[in-house]
C-alpha atoms as a PDB file:
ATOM      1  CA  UNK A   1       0.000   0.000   0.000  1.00  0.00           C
ATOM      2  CA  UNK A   2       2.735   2.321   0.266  1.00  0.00           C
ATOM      3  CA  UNK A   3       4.195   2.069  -2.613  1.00  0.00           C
ATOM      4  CA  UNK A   4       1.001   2.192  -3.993  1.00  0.00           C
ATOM      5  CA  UNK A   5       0.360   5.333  -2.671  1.00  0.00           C
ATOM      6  CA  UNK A   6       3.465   6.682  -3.642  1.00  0.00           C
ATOM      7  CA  UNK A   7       2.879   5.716  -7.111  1.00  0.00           C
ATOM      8  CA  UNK A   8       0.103   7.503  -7.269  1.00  0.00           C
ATOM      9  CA  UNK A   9       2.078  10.563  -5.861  1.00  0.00           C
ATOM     10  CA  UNK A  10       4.313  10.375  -8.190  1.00  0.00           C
ATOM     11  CA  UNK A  11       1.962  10.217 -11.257  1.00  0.00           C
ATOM     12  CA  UNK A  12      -0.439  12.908  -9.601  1.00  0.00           C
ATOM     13  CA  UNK A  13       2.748  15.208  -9.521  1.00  0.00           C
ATOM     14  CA  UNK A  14       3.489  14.703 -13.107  1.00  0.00           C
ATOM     15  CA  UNK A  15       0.011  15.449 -14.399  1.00  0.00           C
ATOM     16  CA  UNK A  16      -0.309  18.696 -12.387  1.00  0.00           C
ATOM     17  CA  UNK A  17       2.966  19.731 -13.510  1.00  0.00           C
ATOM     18  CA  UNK A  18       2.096  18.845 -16.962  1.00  0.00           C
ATOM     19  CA  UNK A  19      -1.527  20.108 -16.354  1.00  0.00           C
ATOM     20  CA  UNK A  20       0.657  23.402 -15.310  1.00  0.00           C
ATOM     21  CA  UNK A  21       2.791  23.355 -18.327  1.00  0.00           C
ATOM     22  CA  UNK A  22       0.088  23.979 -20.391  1.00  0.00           C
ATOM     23  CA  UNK A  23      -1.554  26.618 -18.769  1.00  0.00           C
ATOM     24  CA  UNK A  24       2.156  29.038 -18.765  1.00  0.00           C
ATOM     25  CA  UNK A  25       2.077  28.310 -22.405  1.00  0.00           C
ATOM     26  CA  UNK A  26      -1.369  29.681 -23.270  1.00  0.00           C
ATOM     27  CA  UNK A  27      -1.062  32.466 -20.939  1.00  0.00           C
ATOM     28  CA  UNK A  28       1.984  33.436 -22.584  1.00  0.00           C
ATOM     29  CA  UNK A  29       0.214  33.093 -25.842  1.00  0.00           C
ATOM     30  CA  UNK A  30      -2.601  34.939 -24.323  1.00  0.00           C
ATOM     31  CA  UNK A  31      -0.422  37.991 -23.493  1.00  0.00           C
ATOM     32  CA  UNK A  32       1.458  37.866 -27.166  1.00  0.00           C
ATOM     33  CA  UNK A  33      -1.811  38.418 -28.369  1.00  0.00           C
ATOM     34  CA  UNK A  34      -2.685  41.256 -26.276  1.00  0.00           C
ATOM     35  CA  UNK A  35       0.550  42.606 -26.207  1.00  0.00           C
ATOM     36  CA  UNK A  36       0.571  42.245 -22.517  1.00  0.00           C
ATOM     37  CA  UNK A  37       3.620  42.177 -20.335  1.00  0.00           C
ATOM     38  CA  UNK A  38       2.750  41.526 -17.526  1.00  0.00           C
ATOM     39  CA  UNK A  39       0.945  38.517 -18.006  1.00  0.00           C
ATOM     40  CA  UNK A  40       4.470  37.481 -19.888  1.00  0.00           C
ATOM     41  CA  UNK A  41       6.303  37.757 -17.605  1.00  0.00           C
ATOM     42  CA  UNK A  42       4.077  35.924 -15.100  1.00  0.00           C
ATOM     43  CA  UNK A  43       3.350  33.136 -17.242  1.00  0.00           C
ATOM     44  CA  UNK A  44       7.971  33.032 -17.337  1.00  0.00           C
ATOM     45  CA  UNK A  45       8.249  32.678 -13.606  1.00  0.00           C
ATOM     46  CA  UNK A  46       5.586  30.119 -13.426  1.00  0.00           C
ATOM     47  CA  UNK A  47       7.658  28.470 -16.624  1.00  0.00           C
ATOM     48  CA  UNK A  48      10.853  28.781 -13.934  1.00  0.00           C
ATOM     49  CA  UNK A  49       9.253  27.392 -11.060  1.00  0.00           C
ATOM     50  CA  UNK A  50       7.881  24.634 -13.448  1.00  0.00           C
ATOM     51  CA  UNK A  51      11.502  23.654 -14.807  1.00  0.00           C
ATOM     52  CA  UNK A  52      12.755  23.272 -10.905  1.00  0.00           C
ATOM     53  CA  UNK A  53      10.053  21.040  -9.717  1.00  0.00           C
ATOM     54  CA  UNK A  54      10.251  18.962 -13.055  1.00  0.00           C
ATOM     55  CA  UNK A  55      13.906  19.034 -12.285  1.00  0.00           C
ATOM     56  CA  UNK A  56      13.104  17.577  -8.707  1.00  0.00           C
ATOM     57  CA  UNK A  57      10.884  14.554  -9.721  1.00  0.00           C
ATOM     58  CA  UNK A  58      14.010  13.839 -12.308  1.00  0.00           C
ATOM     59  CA  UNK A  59      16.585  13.517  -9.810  1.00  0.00           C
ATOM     60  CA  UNK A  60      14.111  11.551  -7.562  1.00  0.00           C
ATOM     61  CA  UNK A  61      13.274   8.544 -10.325  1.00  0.00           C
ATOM     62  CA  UNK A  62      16.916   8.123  -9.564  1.00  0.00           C
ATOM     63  CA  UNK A  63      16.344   7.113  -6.146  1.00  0.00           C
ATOM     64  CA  UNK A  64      15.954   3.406  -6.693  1.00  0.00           C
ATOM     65  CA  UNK A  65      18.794   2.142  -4.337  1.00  0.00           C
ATOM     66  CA  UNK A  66      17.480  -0.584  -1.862  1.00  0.00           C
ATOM     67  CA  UNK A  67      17.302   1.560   0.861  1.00  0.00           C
ATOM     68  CA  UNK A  68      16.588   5.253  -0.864  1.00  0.00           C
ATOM     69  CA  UNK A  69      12.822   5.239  -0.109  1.00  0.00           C
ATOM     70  CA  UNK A  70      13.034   4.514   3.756  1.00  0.00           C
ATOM     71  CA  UNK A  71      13.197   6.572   6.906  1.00  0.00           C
ATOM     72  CA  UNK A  72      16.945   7.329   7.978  1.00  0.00           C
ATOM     73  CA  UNK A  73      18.638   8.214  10.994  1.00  0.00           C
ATOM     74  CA  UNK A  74      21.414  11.473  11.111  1.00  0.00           C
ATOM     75  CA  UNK A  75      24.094  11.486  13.259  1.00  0.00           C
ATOM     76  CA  UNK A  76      25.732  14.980  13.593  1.00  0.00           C
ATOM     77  CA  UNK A  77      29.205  14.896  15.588  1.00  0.00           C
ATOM     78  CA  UNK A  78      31.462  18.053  16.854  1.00  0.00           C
ATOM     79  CA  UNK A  79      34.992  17.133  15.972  1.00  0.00           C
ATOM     80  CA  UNK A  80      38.347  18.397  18.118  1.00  0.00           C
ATOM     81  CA  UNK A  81      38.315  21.704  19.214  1.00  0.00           C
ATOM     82  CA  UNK A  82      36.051  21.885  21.979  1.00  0.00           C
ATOM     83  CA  UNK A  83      32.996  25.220  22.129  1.00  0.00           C
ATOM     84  CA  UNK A  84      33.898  25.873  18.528  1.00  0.00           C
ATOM     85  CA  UNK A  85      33.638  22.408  17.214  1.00  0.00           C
ATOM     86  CA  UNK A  86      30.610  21.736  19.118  1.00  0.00           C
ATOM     87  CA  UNK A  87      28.723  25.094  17.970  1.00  0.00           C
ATOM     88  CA  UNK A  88      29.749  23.925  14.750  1.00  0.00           C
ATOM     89  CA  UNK A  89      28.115  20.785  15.112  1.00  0.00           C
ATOM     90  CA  UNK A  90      24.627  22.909  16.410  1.00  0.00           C
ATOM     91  CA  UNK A  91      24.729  24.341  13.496  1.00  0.00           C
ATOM     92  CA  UNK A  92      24.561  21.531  11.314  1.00  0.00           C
ATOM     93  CA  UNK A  93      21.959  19.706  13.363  1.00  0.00           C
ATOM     94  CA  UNK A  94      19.239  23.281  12.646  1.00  0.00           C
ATOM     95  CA  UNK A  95      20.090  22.996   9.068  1.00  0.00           C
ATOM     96  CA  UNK A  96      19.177  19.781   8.382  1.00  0.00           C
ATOM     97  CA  UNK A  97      16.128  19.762  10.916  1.00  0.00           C
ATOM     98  CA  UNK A  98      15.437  23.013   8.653  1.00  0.00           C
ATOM     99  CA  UNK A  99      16.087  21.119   5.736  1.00  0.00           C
ATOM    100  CA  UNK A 100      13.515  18.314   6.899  1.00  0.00           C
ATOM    101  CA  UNK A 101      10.578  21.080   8.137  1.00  0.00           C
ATOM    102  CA  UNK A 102      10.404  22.384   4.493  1.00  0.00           C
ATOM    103  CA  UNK A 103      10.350  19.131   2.624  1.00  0.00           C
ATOM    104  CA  UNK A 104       7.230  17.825   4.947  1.00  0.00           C
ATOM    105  CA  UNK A 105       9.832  15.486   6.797  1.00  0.00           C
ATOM    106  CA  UNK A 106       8.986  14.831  10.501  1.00  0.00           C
ATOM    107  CA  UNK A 107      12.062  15.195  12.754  1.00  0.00           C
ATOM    108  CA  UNK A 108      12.421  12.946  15.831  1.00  0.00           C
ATOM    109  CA  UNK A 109      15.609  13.762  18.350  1.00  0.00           C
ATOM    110  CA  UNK A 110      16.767  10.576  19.256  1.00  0.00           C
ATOM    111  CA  UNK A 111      19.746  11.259  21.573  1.00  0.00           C
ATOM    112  CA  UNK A 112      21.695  14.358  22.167  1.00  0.00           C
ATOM    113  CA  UNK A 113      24.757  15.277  24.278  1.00  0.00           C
ATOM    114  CA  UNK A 114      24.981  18.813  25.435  1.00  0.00           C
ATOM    115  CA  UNK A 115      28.063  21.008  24.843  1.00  0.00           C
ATOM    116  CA  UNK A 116      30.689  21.863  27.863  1.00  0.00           C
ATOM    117  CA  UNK A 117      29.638  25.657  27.151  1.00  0.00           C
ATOM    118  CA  UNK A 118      27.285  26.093  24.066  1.00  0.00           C
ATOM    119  CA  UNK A 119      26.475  23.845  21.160  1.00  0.00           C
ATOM    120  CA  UNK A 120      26.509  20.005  21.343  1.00  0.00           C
ATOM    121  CA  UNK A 121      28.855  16.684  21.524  1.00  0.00           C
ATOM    122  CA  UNK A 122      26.788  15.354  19.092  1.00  0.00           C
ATOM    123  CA  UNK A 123      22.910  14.352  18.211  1.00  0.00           C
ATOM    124  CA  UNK A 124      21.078  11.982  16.410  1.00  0.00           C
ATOM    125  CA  UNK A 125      17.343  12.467  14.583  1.00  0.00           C
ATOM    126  CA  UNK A 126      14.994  10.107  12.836  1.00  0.00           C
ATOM    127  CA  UNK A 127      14.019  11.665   9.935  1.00  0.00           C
ATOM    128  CA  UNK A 128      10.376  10.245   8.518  1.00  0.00           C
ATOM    129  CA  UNK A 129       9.690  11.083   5.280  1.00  0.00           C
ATOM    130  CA  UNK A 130       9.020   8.859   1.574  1.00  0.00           C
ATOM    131  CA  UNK A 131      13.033   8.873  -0.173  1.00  0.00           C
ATOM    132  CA  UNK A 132      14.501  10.636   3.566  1.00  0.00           C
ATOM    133  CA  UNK A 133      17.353   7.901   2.721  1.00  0.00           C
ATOM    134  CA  UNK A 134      17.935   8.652  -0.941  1.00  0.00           C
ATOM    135  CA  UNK A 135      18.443  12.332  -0.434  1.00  0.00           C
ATOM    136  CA  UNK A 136      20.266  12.626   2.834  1.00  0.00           C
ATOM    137  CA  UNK A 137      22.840  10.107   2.156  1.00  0.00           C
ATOM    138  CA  UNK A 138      25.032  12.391   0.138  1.00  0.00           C
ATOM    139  CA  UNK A 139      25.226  14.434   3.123  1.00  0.00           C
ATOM    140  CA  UNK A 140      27.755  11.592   5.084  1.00  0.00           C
ATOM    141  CA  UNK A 141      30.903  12.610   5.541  1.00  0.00           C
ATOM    142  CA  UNK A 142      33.367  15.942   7.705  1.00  0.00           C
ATOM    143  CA  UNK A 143      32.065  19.424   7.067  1.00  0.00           C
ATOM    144  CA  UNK A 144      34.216  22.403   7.827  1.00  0.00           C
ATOM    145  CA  UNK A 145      33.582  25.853   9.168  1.00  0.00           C
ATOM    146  CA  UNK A 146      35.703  28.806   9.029  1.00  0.00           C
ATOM    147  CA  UNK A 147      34.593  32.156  10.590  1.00  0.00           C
ATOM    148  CA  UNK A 148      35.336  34.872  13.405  1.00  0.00           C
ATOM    149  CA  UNK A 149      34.651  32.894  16.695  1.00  0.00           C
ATOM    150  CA  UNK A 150      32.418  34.335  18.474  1.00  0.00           C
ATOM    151  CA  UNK A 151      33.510  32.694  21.570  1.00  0.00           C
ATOM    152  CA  UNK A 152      37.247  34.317  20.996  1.00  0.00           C
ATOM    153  CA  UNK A 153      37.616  37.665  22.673  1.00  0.00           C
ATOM    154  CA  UNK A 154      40.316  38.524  20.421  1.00  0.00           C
ATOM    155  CA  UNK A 155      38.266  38.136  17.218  1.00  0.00           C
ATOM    156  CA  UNK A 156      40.710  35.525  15.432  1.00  0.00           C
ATOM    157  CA  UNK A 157      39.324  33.287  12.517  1.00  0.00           C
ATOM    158  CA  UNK A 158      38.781  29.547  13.570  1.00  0.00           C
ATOM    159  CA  UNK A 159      38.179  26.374  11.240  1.00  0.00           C
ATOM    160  CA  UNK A 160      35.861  23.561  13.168  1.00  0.00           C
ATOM    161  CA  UNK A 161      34.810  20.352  11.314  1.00  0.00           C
ATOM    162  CA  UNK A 162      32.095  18.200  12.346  1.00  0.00           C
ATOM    163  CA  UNK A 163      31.152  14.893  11.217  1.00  0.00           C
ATOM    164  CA  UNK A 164      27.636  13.766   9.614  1.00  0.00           C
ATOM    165  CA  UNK A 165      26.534  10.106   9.378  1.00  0.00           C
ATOM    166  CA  UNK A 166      23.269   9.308   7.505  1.00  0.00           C
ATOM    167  CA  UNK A 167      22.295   5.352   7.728  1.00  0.00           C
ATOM    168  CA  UNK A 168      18.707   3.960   6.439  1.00  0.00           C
ATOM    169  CA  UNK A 169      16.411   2.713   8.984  1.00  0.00           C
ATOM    170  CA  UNK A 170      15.135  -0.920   7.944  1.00  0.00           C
ATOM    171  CA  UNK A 171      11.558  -1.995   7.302  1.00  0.00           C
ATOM    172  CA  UNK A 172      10.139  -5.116   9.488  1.00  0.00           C
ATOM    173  CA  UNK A 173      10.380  -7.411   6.670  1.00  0.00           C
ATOM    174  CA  UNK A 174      14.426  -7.225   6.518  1.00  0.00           C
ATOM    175  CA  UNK A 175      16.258  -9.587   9.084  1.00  0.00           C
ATOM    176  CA  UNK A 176      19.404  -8.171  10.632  1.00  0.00           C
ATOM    177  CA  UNK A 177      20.904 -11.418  12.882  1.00  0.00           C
ATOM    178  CA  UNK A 178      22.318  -9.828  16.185  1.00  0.00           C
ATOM    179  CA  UNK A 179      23.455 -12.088  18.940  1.00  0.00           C
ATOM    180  CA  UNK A 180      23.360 -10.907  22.684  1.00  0.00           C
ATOM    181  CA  UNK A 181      26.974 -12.351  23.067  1.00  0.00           C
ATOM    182  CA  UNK A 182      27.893  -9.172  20.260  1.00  0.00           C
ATOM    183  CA  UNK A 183      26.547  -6.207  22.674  1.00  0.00           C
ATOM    184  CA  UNK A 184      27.541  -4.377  25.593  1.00  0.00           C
ATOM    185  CA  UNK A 185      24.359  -2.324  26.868  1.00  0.00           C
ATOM    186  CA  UNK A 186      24.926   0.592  29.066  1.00  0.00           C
ATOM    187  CA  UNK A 187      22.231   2.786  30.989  1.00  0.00           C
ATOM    188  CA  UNK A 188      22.843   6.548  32.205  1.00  0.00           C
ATOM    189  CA  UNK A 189      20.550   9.542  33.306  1.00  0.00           C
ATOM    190  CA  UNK A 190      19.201  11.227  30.797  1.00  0.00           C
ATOM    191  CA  UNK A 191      20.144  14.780  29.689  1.00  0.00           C
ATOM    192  CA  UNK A 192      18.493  18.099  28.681  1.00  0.00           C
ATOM    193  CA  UNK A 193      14.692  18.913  28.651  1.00  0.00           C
ATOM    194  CA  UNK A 194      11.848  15.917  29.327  1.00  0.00           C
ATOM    195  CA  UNK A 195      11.166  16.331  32.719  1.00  0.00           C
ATOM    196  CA  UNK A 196      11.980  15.679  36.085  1.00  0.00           C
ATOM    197  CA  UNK A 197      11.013  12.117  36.035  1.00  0.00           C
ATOM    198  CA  UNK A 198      13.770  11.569  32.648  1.00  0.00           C
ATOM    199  CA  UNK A 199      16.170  13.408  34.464  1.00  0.00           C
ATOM    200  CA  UNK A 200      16.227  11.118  37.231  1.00  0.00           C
ATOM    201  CA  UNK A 201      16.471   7.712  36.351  1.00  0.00           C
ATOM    202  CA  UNK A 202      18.821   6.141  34.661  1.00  0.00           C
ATOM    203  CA  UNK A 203      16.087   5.533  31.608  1.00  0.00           C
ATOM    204  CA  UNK A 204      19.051   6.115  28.448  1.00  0.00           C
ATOM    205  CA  UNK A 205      20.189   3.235  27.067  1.00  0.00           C
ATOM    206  CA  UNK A 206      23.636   3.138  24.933  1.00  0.00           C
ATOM    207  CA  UNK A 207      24.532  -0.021  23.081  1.00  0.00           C
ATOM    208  CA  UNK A 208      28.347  -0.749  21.926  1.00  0.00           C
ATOM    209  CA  UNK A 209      28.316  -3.644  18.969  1.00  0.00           C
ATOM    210  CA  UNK A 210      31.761  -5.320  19.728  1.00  0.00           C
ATOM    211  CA  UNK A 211      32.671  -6.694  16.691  1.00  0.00           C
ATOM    212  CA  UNK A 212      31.756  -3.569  14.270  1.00  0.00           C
ATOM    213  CA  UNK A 213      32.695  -0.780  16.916  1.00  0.00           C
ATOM    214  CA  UNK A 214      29.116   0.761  16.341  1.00  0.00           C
ATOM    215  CA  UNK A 215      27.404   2.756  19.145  1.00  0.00           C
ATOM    216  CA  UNK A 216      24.690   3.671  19.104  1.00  0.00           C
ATOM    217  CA  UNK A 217      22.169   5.706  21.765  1.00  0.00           C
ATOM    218  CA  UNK A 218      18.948   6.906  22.909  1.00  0.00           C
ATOM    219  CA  UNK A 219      16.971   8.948  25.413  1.00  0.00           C
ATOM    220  CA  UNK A 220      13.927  10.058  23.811  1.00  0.00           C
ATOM    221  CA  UNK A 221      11.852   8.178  26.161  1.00  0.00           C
ATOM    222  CA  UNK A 222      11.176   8.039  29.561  1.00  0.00           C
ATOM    223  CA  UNK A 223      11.056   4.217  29.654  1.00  0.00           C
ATOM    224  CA  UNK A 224      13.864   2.082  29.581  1.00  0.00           C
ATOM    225  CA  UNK A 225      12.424  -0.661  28.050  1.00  0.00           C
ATOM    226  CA  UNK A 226      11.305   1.810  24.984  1.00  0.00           C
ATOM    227  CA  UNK A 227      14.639   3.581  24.567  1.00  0.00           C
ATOM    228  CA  UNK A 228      16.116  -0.257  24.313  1.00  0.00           C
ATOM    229  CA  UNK A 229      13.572  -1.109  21.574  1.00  0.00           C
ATOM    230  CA  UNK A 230      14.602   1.976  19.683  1.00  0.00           C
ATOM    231  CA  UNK A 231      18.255   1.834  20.479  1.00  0.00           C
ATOM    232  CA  UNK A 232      18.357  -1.934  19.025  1.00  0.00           C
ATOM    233  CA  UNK A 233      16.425  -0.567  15.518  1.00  0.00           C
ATOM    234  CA  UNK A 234      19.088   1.997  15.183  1.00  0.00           C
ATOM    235  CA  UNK A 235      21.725  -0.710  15.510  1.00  0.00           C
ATOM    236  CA  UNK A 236      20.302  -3.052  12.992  1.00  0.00           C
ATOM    237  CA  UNK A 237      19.975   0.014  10.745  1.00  0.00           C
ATOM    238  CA  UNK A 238      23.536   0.983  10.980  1.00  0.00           C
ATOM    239  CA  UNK A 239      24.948  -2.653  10.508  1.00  0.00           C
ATOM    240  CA  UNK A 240      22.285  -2.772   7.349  1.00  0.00           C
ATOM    241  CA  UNK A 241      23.972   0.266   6.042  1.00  0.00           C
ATOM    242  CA  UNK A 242      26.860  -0.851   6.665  1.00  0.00           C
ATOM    243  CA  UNK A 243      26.246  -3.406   4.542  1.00  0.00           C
ATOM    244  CA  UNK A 244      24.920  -1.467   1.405  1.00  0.00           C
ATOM    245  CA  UNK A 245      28.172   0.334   2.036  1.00  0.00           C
ATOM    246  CA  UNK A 246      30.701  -2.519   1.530  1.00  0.00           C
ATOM    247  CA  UNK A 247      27.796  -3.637  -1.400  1.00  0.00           C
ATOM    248  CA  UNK A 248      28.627  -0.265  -3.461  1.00  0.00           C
ATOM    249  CA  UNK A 249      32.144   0.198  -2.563  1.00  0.00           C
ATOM    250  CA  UNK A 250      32.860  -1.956  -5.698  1.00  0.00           C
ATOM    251  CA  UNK A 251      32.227   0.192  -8.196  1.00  0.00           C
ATOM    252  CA  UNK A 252      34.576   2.941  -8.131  1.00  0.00           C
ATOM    253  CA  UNK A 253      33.073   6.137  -7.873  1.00  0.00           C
ATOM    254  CA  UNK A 254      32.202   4.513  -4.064  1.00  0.00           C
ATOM    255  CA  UNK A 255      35.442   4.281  -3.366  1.00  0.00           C
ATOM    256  CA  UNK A 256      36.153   7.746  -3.830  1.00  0.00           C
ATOM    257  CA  UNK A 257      33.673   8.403  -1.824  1.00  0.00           C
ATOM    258  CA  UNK A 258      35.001   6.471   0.876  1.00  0.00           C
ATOM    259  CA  UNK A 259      38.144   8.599   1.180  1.00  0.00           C
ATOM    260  CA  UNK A 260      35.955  11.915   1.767  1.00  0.00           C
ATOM    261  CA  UNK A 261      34.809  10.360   4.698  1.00  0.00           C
ATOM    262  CA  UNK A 262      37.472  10.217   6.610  1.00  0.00           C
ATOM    263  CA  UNK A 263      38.183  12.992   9.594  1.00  0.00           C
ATOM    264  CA  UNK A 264      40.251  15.878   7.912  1.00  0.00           C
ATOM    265  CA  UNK A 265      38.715  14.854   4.338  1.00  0.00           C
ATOM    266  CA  UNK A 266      36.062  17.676   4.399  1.00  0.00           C
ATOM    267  CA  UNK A 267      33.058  17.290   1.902  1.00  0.00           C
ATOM    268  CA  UNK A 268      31.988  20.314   1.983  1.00  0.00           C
ATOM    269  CA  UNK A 269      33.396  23.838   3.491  1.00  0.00           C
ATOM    270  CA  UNK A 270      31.125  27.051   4.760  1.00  0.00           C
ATOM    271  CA  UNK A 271      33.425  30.049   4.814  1.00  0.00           C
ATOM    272  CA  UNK A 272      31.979  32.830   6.315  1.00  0.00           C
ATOM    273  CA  UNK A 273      35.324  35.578   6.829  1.00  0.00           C
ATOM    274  CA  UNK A 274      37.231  36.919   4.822  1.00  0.00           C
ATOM    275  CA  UNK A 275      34.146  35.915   2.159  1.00  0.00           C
ATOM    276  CA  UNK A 276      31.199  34.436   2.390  1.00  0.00           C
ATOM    277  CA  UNK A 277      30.966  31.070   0.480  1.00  0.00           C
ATOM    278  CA  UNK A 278      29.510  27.529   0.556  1.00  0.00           C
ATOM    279  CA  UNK A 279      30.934  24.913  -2.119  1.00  0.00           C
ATOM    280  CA  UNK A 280      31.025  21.045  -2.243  1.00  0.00           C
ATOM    281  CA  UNK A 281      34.161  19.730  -2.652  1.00  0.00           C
ATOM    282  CA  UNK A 282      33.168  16.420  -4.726  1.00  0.00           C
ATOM    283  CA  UNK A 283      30.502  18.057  -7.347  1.00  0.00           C
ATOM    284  CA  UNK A 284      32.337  22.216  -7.385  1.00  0.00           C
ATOM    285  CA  UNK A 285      29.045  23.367  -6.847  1.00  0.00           C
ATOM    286  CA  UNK A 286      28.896  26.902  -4.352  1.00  0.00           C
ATOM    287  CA  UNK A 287      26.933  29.572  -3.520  1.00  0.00           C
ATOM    288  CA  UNK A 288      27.630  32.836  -1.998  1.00  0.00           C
ATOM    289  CA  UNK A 289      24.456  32.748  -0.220  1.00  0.00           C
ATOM    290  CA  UNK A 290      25.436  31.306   3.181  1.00  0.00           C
ATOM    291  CA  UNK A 291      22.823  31.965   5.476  1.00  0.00           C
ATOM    292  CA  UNK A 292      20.400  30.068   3.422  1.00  0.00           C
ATOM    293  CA  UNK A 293      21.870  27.064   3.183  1.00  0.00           C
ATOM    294  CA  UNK A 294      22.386  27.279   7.335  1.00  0.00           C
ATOM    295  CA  UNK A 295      19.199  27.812   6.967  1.00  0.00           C
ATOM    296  CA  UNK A 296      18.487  24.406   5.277  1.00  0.00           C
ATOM    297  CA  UNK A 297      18.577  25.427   1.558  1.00  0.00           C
ATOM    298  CA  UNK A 298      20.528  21.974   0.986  1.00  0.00           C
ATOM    299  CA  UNK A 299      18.614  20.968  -2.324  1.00  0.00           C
ATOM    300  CA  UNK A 300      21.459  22.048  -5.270  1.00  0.00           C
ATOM    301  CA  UNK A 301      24.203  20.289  -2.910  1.00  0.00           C
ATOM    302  CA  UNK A 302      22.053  16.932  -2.706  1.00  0.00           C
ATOM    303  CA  UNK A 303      20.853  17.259  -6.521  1.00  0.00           C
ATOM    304  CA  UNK A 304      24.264  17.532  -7.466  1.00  0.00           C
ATOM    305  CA  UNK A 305      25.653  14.782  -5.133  1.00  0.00           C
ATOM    306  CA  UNK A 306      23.179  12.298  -6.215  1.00  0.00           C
ATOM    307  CA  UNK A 307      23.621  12.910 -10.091  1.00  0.00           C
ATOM    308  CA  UNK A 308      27.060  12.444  -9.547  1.00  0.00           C
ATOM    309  CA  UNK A 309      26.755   9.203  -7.642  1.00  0.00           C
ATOM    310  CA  UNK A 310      24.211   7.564 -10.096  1.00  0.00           C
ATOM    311  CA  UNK A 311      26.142   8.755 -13.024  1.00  0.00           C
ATOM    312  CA  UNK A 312      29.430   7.031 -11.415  1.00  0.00           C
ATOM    313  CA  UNK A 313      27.641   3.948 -10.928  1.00  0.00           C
ATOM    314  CA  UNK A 314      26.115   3.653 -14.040  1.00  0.00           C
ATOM    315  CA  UNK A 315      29.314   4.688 -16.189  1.00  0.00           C
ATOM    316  CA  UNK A 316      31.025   1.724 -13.853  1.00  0.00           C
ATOM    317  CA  UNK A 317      28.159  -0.519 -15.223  1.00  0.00           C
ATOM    318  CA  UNK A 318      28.844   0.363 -18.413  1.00  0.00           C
ATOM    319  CA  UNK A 319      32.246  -0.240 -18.240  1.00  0.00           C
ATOM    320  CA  UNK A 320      31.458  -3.733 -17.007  1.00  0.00           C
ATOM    321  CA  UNK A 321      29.395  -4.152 -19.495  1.00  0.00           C
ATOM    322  CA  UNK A 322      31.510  -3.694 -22.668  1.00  0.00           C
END
């Protein structure tokens, strides 16, 4: 039934836009004929707006990865340098929360650890939402910062990075084998807002996989039992992505990838002094426009991201192929 559903989205879309197409045209031939302006240039901005959202549904028949239509989970993690890094890391967590409000996404905090002064260690969301997966998992990898601190009395310029870890989260019908022996489970008191009751008790729940390394957390709940449930579907998510990971690391273009993902191999940089500039690393593209993209204006950077990563798989294909 859901994909059902969003079949029929997807067909509904085209028709209106199609149904929309049609309209700018005759309105433009409607104002040729009156020798009206205004309506011309009307009838162009609709014709703009058009070419974007046909431009959208494009990119998104490209999301047909195993895992592109799901839910996902984003990890957001300050890197060294304590107040900045973890303001830094703030940041990033409002833009992509941003990011989510516009697009209809809904945006559950999972876990978060508060900075030592401002800002925070590091958070995790569920983000809800038909293809969350397929356009947030472009966004993996260390983004860097460089501004005037405002936390440094003497005004000097400071470069933070932060790190950013999309994973899928896994429908019922897909079996992730995890054995007890595998897991360390650890409980602590909660932290920030949810009452005095969460505050408390030792209700969080953090679970270490031993042989991956993977940790994973959550306090969104003020039962134990519940933050347990949802701590062990965030750990079968990550090992499933995991898995798609080491799946498309054979083709080429995924091994590039891999590289940028490493601390200190930045994806993308925000410079906001001496100039003020946004650019990705991997695709070149940039904007000059910083405080929208803060603001969650991510849609160029994932569009771009996402041609480039079906176009590498497919030209690996190809290459296979012949």
């Amino acid at each position: 039934m859901r994909e059902r559903n969003q079949l029929e989205k997807s067909i509904g879309d085209f028709t209106t836009l199609e149904q929309e197409l049609r309209d700018a045209v005759e309105l433009i031939e409607l104002g040729d004929a009156e020798e009206d302006t205004e309506i011309v240039e009307e009838a162009e901005a609709i014709l703009v707006r058009l070419q974007k959202q046909a431009a959208t549904q494009e990119l998104e028949t490209l999301l047909s990865g195993e895992a592109d239509a799901n839910d996902c989970f984003v990890e957001v993690n300050a890197g060294a340098g304590g107040t900045e890094s973890q303001d830094w890391a703030q940041m990033l967590y409002r833009m992509y929360t941003r990011w989510a409000d516009a697009h209809g996404y809904k945006v559950e905090l999972m876990d978060e650890s508060a900075g030592e002064e401002a800002g925070i260690k590091s958070a995790s969301v569920r983000i809800q939402g038909h293809n969350a997966y397929g356009w947030l998992k472009t966004e993996s990898g260390v983004h860097r910062l460089v501004r005037i601190s405002p936390y440094d009395s003497s005004a000097r310029r400071h470069t933070s990075f932060a790190s950013v870890w999309v994973y899928p989260e896994i429908d019922d019908d897909i079996e992730i084998e995890v054995e007890d022996k595998d897991l360390r489970v650890d409980t602590y008191r909660s932290q920030g807002a949810g009452g005095q009751h969460v505050n408390t008790t030792d209700s969080a729940i953090r679970i270490t996989h031993i042989p991956s390394g993977i940790v994973v957390s959550c306090q969104s709940d003020r039962s134990q039992h519940r933050n347990r449930a949802e701590a062990m579907r965030m750990l079968r998510a990550r090992l499933y992505e995991a898995e798609l990971r080491r799946r498309e690391e054979t083709a080429q273009a995924e091994q590039d990838a891999k590289t940028d993902i490493g601390w200190g191999h930045q994806i993308r940089s925000y410079v906001l002094h001496p100039y003020q500039m946004v650019k990705d690393l991997r695709t070149e593209v940039e904007t000059s426009n910083t405080q929208a993209v803060l603001d969650g204006d991510l849609d160029d950077f994932m569009a771009a991201s996402l041609a480039q990563r079906v176009g590498g798989a497919a030209d690996e294909k190809a290459a296979e192929q012949a």
